[in-house]
C-alpha atoms as a PDB file:
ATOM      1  CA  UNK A   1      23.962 132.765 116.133  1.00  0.00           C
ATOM      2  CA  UNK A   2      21.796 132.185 113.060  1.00  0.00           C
ATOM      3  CA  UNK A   3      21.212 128.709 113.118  1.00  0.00           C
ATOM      4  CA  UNK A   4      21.662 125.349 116.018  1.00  0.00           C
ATOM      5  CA  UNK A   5      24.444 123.722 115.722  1.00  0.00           C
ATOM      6  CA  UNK A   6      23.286 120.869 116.078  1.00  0.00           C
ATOM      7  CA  UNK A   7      20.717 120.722 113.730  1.00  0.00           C
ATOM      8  CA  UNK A   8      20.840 123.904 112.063  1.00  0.00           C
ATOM      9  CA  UNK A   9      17.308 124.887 112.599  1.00  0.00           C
ATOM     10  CA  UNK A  10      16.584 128.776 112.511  1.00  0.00           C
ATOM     11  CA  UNK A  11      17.449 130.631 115.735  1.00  0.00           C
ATOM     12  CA  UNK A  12      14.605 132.080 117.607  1.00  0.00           C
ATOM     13  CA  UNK A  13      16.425 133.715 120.216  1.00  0.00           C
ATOM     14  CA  UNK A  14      15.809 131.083 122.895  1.00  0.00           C
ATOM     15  CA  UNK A  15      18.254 129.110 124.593  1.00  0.00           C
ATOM     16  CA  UNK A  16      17.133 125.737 123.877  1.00  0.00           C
ATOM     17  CA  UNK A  17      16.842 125.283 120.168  1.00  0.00           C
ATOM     18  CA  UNK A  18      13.255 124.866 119.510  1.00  0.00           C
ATOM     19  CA  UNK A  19      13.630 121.896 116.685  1.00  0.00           C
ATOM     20  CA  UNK A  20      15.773 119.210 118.716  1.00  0.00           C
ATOM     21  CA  UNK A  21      16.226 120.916 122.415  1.00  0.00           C
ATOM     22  CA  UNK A  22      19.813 121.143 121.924  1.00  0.00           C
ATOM     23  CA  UNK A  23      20.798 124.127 125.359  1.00  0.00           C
ATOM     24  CA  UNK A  24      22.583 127.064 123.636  1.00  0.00           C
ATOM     25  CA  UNK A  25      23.268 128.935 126.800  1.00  0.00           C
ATOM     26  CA  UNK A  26      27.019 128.423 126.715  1.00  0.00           C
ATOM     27  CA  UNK A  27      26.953 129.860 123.137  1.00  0.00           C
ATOM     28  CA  UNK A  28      25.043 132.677 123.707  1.00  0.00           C
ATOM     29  CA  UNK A  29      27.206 133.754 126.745  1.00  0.00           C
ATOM     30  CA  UNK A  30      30.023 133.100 124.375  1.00  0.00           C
ATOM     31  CA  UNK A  31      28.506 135.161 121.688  1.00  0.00           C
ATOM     32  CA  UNK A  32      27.594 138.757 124.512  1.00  0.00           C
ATOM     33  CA  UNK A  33      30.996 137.757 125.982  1.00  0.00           C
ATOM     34  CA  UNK A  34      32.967 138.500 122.562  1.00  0.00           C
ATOM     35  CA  UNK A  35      30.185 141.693 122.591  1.00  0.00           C
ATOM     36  CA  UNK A  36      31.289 143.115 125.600  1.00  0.00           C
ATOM     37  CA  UNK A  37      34.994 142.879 124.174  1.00  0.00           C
ATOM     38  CA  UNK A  38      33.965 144.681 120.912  1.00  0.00           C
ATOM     39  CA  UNK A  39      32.392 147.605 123.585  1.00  0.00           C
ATOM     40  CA  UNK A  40      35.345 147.783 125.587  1.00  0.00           C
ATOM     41  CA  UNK A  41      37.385 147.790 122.673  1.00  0.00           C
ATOM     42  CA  UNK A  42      35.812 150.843 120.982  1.00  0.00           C
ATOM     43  CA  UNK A  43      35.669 152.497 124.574  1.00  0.00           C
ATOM     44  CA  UNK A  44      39.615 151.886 124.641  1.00  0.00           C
ATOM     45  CA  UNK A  45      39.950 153.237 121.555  1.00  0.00           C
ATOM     46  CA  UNK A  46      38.101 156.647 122.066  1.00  0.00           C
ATOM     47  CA  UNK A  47      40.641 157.064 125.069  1.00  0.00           C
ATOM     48  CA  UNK A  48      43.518 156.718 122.691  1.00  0.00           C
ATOM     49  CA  UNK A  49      44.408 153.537 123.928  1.00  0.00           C
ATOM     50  CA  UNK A  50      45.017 151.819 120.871  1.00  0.00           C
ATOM     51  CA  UNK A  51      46.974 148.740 122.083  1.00  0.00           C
ATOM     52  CA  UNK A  52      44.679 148.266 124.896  1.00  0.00           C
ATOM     53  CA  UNK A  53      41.410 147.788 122.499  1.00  0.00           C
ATOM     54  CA  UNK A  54      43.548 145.917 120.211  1.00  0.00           C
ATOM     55  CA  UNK A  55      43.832 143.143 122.619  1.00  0.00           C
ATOM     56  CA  UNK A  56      40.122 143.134 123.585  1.00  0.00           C
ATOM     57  CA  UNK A  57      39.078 143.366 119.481  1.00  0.00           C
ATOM     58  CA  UNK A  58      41.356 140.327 119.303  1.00  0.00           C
ATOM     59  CA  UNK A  59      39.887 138.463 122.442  1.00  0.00           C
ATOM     60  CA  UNK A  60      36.658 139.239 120.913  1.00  0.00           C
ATOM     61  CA  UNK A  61      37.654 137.656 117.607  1.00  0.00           C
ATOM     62  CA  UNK A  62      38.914 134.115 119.352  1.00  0.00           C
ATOM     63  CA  UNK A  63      35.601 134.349 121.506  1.00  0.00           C
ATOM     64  CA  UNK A  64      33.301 134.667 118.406  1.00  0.00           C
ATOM     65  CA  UNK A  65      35.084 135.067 114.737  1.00  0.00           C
ATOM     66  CA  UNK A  66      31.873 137.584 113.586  1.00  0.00           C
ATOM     67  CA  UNK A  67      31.739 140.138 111.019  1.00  0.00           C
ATOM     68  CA  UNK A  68      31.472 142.315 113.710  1.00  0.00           C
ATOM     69  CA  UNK A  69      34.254 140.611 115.903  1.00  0.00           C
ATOM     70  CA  UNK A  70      36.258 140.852 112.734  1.00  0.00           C
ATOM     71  CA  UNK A  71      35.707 144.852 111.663  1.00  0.00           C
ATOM     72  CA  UNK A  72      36.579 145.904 115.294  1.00  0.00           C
ATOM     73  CA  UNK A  73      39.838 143.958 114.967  1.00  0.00           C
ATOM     74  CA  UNK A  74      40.090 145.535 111.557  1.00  0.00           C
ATOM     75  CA  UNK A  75      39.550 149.081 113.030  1.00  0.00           C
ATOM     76  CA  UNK A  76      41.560 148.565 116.441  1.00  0.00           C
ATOM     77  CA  UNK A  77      44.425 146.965 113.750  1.00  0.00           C
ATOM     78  CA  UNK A  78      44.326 150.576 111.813  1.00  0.00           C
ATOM     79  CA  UNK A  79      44.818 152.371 115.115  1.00  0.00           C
ATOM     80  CA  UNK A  80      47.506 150.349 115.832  1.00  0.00           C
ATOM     81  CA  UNK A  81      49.473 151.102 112.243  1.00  0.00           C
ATOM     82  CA  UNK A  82      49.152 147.117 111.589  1.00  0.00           C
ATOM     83  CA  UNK A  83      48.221 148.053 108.139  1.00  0.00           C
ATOM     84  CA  UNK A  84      48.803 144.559 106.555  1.00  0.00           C
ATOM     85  CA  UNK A  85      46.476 143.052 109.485  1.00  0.00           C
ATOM     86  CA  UNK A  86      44.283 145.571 108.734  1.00  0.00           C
ATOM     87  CA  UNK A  87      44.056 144.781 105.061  1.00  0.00           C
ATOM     88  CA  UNK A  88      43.764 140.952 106.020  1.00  0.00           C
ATOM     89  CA  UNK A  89      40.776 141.258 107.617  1.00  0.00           C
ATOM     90  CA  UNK A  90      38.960 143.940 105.564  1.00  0.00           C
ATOM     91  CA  UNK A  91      39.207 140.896 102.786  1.00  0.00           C
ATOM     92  CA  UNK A  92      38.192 138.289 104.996  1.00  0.00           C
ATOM     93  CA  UNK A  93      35.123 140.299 106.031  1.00  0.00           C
ATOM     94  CA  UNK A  94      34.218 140.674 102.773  1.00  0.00           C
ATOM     95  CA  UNK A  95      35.569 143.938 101.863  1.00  0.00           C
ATOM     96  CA  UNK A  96      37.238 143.537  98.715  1.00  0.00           C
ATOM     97  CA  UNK A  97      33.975 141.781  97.379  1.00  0.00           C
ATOM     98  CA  UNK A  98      33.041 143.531  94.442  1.00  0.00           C
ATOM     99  CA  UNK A  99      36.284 145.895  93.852  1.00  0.00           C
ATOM    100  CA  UNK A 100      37.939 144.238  91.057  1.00  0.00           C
ATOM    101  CA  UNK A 101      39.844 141.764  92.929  1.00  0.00           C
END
């Protein structure tokens, strides 16, 4: 999280937002829930279970839509010969920024 939600101050890494007390603790256990997905995914996916960390990069991603949420999905999509997926998200992260398109 960058910014409150509620009143889009800067985030210091508390969890009550220092600018208008707003508690952020259900985000933030959102946010290293969606994190823990991403880790299992990538462990899943060094054991050749492709499928397996496809379905924890894609619980990560409807946790907590992040760039990073959205590159393991991406990755864990590749694995899983989804090319089309794969291509999807590359763009939405960004990817195609700059490359002519």
């Amino acid at each position: 999280m960058d910014r409150c939600p509620t009143c889009r101050a800067g985030f210091r890494g508390d969890a009550v937002c220092s600018r208008c007390g707003t508690d952020l603790t259900q985000i933030l256990e959102i946010e290293q829930a969606a994190a823990r997905c991403r880790k299992q995914a990538f462990v899943a996916l060094r054991a050749g279970s492709s499928e397996a960390a496809y379905g924890l990069a894609q619980r990560a991603c409807d946790l907590y839509r992040s760039p990073d949420s959205v590159k393991t999905l991406a990755l864990a999509a590749l694995a899983c010969r989804r090319f089309d997926q794969a291509v999807a998200l590359w763009r939405e992260y960004g990817g195609a920024a700059g490359q002519g398109e």
